[in-house]
Protein backbone atom coordinates (compact mmCIF):
# COMPACT_ATOMS: atom_id res chain seq x y z
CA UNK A 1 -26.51 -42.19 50.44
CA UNK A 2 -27.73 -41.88 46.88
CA UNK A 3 -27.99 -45.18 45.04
CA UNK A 4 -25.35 -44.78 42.22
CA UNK A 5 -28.10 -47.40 40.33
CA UNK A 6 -30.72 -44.92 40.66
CA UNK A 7 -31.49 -42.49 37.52
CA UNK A 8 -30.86 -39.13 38.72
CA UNK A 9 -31.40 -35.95 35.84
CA UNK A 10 -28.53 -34.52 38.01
CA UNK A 11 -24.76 -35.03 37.46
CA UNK A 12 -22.95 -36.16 40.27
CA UNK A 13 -19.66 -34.35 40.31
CA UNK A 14 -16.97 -36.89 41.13
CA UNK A 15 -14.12 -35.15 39.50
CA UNK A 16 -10.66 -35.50 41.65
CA UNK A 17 -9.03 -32.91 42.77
CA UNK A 18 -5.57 -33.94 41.81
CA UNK A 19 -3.63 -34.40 38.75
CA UNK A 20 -1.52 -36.88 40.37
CA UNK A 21 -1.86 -38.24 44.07
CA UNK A 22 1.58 -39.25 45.91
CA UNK A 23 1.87 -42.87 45.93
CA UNK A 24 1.78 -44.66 49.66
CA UNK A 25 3.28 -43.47 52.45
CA UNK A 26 3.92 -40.01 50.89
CA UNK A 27 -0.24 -39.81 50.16
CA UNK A 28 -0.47 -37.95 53.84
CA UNK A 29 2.50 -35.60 53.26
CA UNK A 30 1.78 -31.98 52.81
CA UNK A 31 -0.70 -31.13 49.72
CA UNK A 32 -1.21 -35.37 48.95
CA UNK A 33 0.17 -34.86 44.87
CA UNK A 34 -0.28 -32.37 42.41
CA UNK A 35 -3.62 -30.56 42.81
CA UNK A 36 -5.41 -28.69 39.84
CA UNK A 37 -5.19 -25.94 42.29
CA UNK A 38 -2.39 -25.11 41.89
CA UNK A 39 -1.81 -26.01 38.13
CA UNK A 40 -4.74 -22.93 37.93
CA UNK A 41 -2.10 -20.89 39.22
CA UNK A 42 0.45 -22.10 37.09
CA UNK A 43 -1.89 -21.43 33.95
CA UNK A 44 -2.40 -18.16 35.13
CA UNK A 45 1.04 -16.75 35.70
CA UNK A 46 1.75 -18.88 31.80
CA UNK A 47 -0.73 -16.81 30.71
CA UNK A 48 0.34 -13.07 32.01
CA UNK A 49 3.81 -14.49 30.48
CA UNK A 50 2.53 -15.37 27.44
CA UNK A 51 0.75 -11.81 27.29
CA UNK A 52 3.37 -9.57 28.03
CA UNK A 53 5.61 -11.02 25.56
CA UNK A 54 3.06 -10.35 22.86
CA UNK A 55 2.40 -6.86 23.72
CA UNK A 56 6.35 -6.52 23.36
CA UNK A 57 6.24 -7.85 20.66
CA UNK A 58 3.79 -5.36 19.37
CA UNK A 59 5.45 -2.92 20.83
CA UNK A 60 2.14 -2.32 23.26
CA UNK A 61 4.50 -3.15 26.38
CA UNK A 62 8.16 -1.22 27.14
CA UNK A 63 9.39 -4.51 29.22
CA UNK A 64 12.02 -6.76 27.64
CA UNK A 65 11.65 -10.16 28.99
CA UNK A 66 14.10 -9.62 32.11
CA UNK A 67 11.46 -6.69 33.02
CA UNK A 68 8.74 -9.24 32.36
CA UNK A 69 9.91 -11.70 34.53
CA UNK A 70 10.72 -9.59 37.55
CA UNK A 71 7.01 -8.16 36.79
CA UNK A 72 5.42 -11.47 37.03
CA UNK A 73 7.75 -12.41 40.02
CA UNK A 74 6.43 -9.26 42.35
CA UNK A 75 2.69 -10.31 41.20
CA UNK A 76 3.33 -13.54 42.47
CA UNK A 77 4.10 -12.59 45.64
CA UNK A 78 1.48 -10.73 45.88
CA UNK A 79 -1.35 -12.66 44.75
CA UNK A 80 -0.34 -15.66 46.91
CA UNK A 81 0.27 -13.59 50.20
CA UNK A 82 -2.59 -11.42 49.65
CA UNK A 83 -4.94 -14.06 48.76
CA UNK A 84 -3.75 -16.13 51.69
CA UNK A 85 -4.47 -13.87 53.90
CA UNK A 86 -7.21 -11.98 52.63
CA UNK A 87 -8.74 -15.65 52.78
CA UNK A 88 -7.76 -15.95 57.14
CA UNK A 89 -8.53 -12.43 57.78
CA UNK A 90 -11.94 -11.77 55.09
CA UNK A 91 -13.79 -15.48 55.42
CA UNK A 92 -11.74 -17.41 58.66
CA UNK A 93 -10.81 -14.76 61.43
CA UNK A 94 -11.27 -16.95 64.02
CA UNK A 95 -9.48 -20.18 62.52
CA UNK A 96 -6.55 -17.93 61.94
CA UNK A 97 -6.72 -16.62 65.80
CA UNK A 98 -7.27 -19.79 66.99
CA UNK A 99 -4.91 -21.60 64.79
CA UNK A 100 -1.75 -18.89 62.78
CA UNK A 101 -0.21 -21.98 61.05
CA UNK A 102 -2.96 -22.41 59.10
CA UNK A 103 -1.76 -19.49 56.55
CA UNK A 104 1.29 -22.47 55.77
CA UNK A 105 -1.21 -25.14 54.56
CA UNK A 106 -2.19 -23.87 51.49
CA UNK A 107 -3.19 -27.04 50.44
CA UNK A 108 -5.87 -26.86 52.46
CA UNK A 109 -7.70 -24.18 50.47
CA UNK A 110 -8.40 -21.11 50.95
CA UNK A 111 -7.71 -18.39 48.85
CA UNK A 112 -9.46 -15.07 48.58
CA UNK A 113 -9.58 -12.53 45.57
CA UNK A 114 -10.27 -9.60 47.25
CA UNK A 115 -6.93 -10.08 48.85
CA UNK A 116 -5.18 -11.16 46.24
CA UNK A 117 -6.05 -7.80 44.37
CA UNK A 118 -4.94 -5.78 47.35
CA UNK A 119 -1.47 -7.91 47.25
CA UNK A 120 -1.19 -7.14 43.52
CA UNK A 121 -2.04 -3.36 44.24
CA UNK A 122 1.06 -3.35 46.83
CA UNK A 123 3.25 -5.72 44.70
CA UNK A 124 2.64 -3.50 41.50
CA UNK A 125 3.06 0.07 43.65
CA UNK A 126 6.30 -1.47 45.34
CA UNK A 127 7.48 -2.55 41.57
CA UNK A 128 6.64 0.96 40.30
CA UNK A 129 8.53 2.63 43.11
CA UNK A 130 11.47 0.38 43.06
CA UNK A 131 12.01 0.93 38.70
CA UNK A 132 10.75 4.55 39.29
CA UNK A 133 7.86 4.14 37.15
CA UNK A 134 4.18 5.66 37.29
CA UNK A 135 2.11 2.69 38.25
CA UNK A 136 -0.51 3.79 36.01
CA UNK A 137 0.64 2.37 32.89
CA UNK A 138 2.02 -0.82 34.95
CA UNK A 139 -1.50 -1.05 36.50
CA UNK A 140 -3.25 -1.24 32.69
CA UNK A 141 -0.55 -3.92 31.93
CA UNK A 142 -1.36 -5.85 35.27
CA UNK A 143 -5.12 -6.09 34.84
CA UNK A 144 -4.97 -6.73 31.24
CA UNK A 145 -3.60 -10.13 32.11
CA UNK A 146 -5.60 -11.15 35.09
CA UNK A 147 -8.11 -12.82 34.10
CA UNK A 148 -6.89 -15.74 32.87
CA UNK A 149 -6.02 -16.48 36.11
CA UNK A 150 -9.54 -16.05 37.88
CA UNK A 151 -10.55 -18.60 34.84
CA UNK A 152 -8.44 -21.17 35.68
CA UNK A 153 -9.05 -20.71 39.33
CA UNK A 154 -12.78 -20.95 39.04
CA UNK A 155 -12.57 -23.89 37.00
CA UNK A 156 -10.42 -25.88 39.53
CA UNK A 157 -12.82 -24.36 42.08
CA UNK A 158 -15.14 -26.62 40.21
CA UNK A 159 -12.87 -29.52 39.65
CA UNK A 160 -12.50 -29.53 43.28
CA UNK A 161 -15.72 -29.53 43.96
CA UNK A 162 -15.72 -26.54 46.47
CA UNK A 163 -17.82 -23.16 46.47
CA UNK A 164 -20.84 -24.43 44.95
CA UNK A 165 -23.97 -22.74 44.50
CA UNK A 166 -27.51 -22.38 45.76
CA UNK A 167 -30.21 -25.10 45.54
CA UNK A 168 -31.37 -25.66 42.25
CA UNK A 169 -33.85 -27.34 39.85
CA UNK A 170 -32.76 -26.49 36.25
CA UNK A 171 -31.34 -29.21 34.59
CA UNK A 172 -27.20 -28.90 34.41
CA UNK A 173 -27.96 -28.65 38.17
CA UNK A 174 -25.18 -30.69 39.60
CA UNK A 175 -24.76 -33.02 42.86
CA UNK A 176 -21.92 -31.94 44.81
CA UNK A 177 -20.50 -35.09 47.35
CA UNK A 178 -19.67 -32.15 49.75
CA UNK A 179 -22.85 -30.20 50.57
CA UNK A 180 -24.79 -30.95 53.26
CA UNK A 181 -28.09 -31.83 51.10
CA UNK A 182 -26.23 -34.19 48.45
CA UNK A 183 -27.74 -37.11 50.54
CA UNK A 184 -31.36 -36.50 49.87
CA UNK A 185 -30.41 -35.68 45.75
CA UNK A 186 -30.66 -31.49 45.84
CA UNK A 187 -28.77 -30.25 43.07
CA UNK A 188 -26.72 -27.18 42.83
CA UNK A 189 -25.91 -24.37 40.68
CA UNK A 190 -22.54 -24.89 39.35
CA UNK A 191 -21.63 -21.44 39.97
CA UNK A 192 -17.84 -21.99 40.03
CA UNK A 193 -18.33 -22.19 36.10
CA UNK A 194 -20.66 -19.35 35.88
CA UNK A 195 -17.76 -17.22 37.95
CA UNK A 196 -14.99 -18.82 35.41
CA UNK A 197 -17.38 -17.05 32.85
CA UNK A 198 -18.21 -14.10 34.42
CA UNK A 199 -15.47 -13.07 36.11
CA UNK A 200 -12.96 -14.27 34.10
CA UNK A 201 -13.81 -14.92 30.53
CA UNK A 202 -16.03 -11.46 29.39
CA UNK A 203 -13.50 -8.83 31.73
CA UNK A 204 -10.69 -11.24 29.10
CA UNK A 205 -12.48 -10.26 26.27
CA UNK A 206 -13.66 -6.37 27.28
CA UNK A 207 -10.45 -5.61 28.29
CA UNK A 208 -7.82 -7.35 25.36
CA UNK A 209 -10.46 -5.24 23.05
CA UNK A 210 -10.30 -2.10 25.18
CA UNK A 211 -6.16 -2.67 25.21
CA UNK A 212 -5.69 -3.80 21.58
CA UNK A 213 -8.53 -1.48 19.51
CA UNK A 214 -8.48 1.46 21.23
CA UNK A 215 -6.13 4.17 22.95
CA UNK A 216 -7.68 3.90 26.28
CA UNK A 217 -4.04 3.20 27.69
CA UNK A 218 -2.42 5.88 26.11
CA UNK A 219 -4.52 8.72 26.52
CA UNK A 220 -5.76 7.90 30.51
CA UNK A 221 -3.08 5.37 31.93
CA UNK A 222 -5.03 4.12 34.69
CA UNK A 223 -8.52 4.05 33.38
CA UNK A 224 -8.07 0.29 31.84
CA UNK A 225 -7.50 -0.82 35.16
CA UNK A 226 -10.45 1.01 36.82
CA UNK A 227 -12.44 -0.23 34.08
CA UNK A 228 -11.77 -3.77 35.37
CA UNK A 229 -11.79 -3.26 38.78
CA UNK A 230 -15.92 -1.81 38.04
CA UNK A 231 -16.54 -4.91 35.72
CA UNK A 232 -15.47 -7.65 38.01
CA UNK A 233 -16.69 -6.05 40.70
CA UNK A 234 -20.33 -6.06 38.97
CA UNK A 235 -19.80 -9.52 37.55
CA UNK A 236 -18.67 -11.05 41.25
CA UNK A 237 -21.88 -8.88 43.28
CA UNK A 238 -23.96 -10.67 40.28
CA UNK A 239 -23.15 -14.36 40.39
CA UNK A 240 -23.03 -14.20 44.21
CA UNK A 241 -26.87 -14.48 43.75
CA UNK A 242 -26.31 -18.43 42.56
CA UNK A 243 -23.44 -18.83 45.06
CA UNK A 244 -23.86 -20.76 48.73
CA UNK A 245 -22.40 -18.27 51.07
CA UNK A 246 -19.46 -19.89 52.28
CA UNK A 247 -19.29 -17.26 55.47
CA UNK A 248 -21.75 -16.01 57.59
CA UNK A 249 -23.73 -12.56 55.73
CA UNK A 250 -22.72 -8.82 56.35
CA UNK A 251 -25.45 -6.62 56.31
CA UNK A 252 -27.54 -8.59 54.23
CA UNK A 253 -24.77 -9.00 52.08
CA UNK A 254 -22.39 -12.05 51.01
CA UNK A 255 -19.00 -11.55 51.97
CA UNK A 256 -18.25 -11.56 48.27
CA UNK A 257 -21.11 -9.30 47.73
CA UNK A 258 -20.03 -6.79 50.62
CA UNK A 259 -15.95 -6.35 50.02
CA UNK A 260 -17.06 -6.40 46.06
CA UNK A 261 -19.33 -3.25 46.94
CA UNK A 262 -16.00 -1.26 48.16
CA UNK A 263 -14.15 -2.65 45.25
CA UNK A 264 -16.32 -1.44 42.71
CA UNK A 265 -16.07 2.13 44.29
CA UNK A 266 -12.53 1.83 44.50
CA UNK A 267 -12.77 1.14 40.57
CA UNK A 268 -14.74 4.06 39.90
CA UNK A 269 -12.23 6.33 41.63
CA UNK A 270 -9.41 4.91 39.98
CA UNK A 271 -11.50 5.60 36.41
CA UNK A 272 -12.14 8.92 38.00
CA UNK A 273 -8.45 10.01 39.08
CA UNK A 274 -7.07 9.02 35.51
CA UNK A 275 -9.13 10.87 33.61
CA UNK A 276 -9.20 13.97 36.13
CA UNK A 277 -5.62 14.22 37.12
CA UNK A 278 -2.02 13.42 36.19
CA UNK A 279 -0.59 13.04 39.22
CA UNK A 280 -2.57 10.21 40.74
CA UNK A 281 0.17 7.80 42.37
CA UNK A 282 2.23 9.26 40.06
């Protein structure tokens, strides 16, 4: 082990991941306490709240805060199954086979975002069909308050120390207690916060300005949320370059890398069909 006494120019990550462990006998039960996990979720769905009751307030959003909450409620649903089993089916096929319980034990991680966007997709196109409403204006509304969410999640990604990145020599380089080469002192990138950056802070900031300073959303519903889909996706293929594949490679490709590749087309068509025609999933 590495001698704790021993300078190192590396941090060694020994963050917990819980906010508040279950005392004693209840310390085995189920998740073990309150993990930052999950209060990444929490922030995120606060957030989305917290959004759509500004853009009614600005009259930017048509949903009263009934509307809001059954909006939030369906993306719920949908991130969490989606996610959960875009995790079993896109990273563990063979766990899952081998072992179908495991989608209960959430606490155990595993959480993909590739999946969770197709769960929102099918949440949001179920909500649209169920109120009657074109999901192209519900779609802008949906990925306008995303990402806050992938923030918070990459953070606690990092709090947890999980995910890490490649070997590294640059100096905030950090020692992760879980990677196979923390023994001999091999730092990593810590590419959970250059994710919570790049996939979640700039698409915040590109798309509140594309929603708040300019008509994007009223004169091609749809294209906001293409326009994210294509920035993510370019943000997630980029920072997989400093991420430890955490799955065996496709092609030559990460996992994250590969699925991002179809997502980013599926952006561009989605860009495409809103400014070409008024009847896409209308």
């Amino acid at each position: 082990m590495i001698n704790s006494n021993a300078e190192s120019p590396f941090w060694i990550h020994d963050l917990s991941p819980f906010l508040w462990e279950f005392p004693g006998k209840f310390a085995n039960w189920g998740p073990g306490g309150i993990r930052w996990y999950g209060i990444s979720y929490l922030l995120g769905f606060i957030a989305a709240y917290f959004l759509f009751s500004l853009y009614h307030k600005y009259e930017k959003s048509p949903y009263d805060k009934d509307q809001i909450m059954n909006l939030i409620t369906f993306q719920v649903i949908g991130v969490l199954i989606g996610g959960r089993l875009g995790y079993l089916f896109l990273y563990q096929g063979e766990k899952f086979v081998s072992d179908p319980l495991s989608i209960l034990r959430v606490w155990e991680g595993g959480m993909a975002s590739h999946g969770g966007f197709v769960g929102v997709f099918i949440a949001t196109l179920w909500y649209a069909k169920k109120s009657s409403q074109s999901i192209k204006p519900i779609g802008d509304l949906i990925v306008s308050v995303v990402p806050p969410g992938l923030f918070f999640g990459r953070i606690a990604n990092f709090i947890n120390g999980e995910l890490w990145g490649k070997t590294t020599q640059v100096e905030w380089g950090v020692l992760f207690p879980n990677a196979p080469d923390f023994t001999i002192g091999i730092a990593r990138h810590p590419s959970q916060i250059y994710a919570a950056i790049a996939e979640g802070l700039i698409p915040f900031i590109y798309i509140q300005w594309r929603f708040w300073k300019t008509s994007i959303v009223q004169k091609f519903p749809g294209q906001l949320a293409g326009e994210f889909l294509v920035l993510y996706s370019i943000s997630r293929i980029f920072n997989e370059v400093f991420r430890e594949p955490d799955a065996s490679l496709l092609f030559g490709f990460s996992r994250g890398q590969f699925y991002s590749i179809f997502l980013l087309l599926g952006g561009l068509a989605v860009v495409y069909w809103a400014r070409n025609s008024k009847n896409f999933l209308k």
